[in-house]
N, C-alpha and C. Protein backbone atom coordinates (compact mmCIF):
# COMPACT_ATOMS: atom_id res chain seq x y z
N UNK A 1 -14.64 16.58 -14.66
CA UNK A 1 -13.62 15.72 -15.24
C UNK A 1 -12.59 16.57 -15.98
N UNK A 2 -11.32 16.54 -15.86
CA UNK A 2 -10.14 17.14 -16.39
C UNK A 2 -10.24 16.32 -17.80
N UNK A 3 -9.08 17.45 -18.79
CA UNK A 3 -9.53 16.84 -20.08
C UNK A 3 -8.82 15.70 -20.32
N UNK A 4 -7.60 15.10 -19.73
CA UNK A 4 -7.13 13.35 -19.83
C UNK A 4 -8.60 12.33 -19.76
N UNK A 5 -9.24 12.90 -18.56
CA UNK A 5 -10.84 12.05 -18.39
C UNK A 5 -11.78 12.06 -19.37
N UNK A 6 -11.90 13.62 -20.35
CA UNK A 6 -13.01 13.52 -21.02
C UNK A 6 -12.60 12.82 -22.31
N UNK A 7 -11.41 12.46 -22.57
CA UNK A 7 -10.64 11.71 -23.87
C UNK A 7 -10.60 10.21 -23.80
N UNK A 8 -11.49 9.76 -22.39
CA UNK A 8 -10.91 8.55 -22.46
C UNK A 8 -11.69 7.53 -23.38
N UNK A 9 -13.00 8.31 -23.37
CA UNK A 9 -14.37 6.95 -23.80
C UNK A 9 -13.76 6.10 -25.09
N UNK A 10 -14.14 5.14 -25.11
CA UNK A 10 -13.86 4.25 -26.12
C UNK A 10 -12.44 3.65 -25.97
N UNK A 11 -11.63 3.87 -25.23
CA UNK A 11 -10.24 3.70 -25.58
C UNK A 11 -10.27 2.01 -24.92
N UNK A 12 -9.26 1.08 -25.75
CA UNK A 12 -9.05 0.00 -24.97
C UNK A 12 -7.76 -0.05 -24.19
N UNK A 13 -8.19 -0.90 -22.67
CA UNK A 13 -6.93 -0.67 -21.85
C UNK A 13 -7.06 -2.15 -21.05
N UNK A 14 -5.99 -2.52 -20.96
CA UNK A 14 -5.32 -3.94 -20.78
C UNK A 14 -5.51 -4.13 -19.13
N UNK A 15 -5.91 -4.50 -18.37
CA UNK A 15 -5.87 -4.33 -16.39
C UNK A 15 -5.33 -5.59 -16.36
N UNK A 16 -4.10 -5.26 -15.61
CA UNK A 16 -3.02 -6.66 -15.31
C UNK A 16 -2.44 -6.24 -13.75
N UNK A 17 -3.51 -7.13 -12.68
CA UNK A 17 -3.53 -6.97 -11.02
C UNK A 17 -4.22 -8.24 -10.23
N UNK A 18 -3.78 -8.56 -9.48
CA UNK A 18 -4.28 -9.85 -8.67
C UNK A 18 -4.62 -9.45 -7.34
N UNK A 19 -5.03 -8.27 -7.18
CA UNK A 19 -5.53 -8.44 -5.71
C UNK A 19 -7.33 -7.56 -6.74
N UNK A 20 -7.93 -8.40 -5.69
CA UNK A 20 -9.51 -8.18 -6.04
C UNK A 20 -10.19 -7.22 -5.53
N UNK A 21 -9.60 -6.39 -4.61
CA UNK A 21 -10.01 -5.16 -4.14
C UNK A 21 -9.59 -4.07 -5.19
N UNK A 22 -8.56 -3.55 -5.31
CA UNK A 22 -8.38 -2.98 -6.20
C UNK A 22 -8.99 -3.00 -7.85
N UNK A 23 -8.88 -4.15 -8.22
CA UNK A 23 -9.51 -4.50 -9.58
C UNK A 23 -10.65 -3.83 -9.66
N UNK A 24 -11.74 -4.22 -8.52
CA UNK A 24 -12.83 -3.94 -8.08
C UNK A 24 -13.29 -2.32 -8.75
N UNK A 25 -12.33 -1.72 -7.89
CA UNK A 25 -12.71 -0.35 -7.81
C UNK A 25 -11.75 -0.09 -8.70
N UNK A 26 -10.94 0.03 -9.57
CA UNK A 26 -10.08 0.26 -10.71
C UNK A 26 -11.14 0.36 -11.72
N UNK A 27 -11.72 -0.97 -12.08
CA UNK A 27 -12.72 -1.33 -12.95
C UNK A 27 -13.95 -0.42 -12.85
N UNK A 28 -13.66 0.00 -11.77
CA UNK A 28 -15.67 0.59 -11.69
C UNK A 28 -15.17 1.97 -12.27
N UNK A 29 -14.03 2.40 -12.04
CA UNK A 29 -13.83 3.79 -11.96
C UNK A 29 -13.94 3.93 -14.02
N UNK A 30 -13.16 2.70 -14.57
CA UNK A 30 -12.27 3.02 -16.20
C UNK A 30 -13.73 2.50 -16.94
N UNK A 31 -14.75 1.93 -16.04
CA UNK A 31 -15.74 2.00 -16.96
C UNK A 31 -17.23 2.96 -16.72
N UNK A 32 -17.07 3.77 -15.72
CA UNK A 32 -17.44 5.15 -15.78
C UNK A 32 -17.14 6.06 -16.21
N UNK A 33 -15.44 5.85 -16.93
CA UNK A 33 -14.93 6.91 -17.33
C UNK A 33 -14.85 7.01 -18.83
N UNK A 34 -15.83 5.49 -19.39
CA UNK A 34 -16.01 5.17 -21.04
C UNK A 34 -15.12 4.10 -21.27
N UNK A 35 -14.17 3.78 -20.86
CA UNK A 35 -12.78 2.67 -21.52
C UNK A 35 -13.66 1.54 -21.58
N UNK A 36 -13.04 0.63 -22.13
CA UNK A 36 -13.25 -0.70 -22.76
C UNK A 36 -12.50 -1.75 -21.69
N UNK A 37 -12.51 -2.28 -20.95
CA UNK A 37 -11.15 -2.99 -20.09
C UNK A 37 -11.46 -4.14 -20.78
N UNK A 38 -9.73 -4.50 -21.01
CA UNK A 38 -9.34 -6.06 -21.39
C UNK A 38 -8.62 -6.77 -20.24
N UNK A 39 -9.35 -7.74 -19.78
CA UNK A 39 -9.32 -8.26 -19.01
C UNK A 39 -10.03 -8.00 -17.64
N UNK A 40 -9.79 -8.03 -16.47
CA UNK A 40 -8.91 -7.78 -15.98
C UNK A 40 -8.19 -9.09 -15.86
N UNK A 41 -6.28 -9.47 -15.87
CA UNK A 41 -5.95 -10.62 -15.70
C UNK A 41 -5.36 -10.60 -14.17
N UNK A 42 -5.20 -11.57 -13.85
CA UNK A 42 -3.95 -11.55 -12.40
C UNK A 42 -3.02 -12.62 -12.24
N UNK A 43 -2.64 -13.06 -13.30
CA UNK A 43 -1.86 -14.69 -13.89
C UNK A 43 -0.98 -14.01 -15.20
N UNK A 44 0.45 -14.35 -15.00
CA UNK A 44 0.89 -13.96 -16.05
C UNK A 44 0.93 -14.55 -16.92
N UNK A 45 1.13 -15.55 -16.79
CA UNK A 45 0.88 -16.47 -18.42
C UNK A 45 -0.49 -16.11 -18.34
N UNK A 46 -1.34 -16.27 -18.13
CA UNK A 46 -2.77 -15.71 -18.40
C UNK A 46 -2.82 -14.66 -19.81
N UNK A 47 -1.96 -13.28 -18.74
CA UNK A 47 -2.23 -11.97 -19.27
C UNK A 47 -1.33 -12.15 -20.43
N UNK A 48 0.16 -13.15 -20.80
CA UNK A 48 0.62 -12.66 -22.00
C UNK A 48 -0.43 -13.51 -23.60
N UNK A 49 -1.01 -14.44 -22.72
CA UNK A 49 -1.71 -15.27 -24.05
C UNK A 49 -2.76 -13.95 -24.31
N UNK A 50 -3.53 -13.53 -23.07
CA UNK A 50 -4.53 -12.53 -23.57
C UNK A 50 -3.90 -11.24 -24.50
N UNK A 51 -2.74 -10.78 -24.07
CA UNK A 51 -2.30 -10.11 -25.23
C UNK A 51 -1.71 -10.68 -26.55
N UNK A 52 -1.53 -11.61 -26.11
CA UNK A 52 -1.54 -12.25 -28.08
C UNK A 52 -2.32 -12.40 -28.49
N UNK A 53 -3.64 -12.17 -27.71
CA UNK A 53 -5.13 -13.11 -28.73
C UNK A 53 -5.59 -11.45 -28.87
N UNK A 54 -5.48 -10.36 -28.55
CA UNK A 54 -5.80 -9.11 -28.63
C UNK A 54 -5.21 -8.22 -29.86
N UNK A 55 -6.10 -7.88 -30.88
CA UNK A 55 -5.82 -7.14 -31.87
C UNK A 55 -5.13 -5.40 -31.43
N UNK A 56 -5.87 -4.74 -30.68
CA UNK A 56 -6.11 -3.81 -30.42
C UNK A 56 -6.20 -2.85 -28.81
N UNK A 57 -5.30 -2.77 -28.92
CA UNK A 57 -4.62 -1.80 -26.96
C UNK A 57 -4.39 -0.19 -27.37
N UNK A 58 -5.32 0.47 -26.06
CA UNK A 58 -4.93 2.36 -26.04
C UNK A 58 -3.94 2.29 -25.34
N UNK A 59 -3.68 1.23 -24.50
CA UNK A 59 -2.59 1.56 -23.36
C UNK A 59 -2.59 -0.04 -22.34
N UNK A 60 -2.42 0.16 -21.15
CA UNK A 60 -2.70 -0.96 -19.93
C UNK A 60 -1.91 -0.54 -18.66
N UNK A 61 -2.25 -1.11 -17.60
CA UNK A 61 -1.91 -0.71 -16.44
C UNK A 61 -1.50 -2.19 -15.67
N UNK A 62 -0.24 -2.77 -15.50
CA UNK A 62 0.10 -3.54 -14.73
C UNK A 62 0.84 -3.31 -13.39
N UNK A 63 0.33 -4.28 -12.31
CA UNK A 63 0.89 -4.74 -11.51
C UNK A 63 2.36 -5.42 -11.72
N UNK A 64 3.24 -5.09 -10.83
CA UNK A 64 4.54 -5.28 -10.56
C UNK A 64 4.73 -6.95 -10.61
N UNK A 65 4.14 -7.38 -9.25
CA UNK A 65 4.10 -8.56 -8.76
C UNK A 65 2.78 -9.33 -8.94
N UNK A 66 2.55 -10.52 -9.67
CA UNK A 66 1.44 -11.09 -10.07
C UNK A 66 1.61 -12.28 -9.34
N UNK A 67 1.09 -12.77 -8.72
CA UNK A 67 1.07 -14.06 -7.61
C UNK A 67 2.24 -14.95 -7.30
N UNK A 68 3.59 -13.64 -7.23
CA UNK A 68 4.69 -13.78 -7.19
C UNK A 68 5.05 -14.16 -8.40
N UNK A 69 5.22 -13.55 -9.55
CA UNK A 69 5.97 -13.16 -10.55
C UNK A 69 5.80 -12.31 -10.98
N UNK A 70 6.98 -11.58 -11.47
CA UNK A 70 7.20 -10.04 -12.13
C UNK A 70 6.52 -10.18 -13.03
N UNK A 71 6.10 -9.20 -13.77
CA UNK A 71 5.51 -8.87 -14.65
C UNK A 71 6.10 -8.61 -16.21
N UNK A 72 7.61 -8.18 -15.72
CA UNK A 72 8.48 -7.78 -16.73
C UNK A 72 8.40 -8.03 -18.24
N UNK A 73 7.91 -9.46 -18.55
CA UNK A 73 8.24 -9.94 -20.33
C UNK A 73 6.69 -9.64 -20.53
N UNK A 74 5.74 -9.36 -19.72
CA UNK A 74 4.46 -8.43 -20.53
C UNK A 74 4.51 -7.55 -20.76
N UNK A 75 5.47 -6.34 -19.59
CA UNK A 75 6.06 -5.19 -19.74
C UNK A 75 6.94 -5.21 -21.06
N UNK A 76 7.73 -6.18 -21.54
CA UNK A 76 8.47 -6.29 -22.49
C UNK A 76 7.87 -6.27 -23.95
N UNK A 77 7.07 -7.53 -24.22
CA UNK A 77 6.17 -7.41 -25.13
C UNK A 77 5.04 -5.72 -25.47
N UNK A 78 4.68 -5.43 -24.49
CA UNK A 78 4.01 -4.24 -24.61
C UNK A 78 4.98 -3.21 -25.31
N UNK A 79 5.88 -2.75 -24.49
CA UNK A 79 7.10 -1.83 -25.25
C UNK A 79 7.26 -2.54 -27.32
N UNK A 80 7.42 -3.91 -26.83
CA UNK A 80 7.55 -4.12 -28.41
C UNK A 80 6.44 -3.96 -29.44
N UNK A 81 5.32 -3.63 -29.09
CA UNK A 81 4.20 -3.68 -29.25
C UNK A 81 3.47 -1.41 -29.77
N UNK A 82 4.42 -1.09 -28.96
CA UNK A 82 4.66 0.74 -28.78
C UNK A 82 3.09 0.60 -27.90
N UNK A 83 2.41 -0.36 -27.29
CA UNK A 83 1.56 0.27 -25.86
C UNK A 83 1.89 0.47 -25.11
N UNK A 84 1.18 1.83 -24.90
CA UNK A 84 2.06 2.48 -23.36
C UNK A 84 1.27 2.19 -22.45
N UNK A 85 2.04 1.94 -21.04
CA UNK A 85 1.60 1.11 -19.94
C UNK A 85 1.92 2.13 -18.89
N UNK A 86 1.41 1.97 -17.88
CA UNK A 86 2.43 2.29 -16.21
C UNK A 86 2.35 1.32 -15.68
N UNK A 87 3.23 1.07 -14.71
CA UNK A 87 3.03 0.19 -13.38
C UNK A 87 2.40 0.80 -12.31
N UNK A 88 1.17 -0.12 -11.52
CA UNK A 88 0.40 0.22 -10.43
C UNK A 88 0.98 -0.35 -9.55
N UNK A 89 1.84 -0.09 -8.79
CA UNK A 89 2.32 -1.10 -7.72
C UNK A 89 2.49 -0.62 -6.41
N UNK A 90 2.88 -1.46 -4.92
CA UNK A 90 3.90 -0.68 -3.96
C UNK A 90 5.15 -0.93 -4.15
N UNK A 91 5.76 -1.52 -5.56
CA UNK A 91 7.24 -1.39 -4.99
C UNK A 91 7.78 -0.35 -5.25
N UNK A 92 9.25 -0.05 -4.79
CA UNK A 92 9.77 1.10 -5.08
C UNK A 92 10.92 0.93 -6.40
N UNK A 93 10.40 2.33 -6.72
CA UNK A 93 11.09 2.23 -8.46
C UNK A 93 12.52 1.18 -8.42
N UNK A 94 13.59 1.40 -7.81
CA UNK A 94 14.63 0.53 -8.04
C UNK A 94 14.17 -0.79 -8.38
N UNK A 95 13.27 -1.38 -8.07
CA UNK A 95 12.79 -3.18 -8.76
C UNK A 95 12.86 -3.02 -9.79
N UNK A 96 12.22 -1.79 -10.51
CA UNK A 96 12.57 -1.64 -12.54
C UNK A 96 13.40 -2.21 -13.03
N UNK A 97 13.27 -3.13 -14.02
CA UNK A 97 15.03 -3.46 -15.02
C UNK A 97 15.51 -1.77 -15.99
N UNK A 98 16.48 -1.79 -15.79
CA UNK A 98 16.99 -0.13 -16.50
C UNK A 98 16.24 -0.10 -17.56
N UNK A 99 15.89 -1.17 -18.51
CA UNK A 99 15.41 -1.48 -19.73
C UNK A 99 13.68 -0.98 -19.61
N UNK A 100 13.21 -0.67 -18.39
CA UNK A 100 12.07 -0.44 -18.39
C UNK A 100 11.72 0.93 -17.33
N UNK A 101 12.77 1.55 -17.00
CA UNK A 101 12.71 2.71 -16.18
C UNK A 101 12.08 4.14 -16.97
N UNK A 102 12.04 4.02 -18.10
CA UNK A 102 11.36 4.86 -18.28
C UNK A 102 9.67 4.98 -18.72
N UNK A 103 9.01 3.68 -18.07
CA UNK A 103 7.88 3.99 -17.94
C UNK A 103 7.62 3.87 -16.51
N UNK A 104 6.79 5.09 -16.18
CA UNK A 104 5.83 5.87 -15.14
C UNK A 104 5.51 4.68 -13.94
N UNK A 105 5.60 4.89 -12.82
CA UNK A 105 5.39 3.83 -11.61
C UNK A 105 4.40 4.57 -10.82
N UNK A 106 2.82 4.41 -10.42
CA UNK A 106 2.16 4.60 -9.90
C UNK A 106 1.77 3.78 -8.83
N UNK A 107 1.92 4.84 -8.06
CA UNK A 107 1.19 3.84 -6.66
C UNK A 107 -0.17 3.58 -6.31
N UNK A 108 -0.15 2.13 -5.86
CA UNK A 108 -1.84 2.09 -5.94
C UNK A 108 -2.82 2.69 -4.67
N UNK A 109 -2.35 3.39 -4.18
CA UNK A 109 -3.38 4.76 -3.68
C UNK A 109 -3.57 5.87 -4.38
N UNK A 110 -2.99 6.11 -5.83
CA UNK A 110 -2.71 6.98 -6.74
C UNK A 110 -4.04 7.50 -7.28
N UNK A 111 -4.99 8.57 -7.31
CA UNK A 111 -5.92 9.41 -7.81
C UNK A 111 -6.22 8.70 -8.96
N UNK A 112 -7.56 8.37 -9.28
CA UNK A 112 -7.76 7.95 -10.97
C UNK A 112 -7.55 8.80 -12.03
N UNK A 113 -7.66 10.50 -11.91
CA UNK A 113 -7.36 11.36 -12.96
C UNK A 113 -5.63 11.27 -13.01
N UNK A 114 -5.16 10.84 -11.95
CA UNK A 114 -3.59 11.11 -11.56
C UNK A 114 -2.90 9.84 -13.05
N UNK A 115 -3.67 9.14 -12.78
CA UNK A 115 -3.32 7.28 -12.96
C UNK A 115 -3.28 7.65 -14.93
N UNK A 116 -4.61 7.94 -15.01
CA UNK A 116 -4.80 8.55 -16.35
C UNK A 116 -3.95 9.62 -17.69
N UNK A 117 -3.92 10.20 -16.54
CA UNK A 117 -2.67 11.54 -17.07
C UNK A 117 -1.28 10.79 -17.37
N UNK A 118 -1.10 9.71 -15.88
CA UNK A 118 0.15 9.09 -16.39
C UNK A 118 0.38 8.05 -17.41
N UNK A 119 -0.60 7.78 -17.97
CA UNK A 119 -0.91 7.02 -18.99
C UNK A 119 -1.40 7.51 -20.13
N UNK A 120 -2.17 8.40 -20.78
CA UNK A 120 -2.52 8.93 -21.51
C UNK A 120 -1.85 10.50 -21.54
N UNK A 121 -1.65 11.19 -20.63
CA UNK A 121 -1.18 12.50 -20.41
C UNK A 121 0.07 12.98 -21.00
């Protein structure tokens, strides 16, 4: 394990994705690797009530598109919030609002130490 991996245990991290394959193996990987996962959600109103009822975030990893809606005003709230996030998605960076281009866009075939680094790194 690279040292982004050996820093992770304990940390809490937000999983905001609606396809169940991925979750799947996302999840298996961040809780072998020590993290805490909140959630996982795949509903955006879902995921923004769960971050209001949540004291405490290391970071989170959302999906772009949530059962056809952007993700953006969780992305928004988070920034207001100073948790740092990436996006796991396939779209290509131009979908970003300028207002949110400078956080990290990972693709979801993306390495778990890769995913990590870009989030914690």
């Amino acid at each position: 394990m690279g040292d982004v991996l050996a820093s992770l245990k304990g940390r809490r991290l937000l999983v905001v994705e609606d396809d169940f394959f991925i979750v799947e193996e996302l999840l298996r990987q961040l809780e072998q690797a020590g993290l805490e996962v909140v959630g996982p959600e795949g509903n955006l109103g879902k995921a923004m009530v769960l971050l209001g009822s949540t004291q405490h975030l290391d970071g989170a990893i959302l999906d772009i598109n949530l059962q056809g809606e952007m993700v953006f005003p969780l992305a928004d709230a988070l920034v207001s919030r100073s948790i740092p996030f990436v996006f796991l998605t396939g779209y290509e960076p131009a979908i970003i609002p300028p207002r949110l281009s400078h956080i990290k866009l990972c693709d979801k075939r993306v390495e778990f130490e890769t995913l990590m680094t870009a989030l914690f790194g």
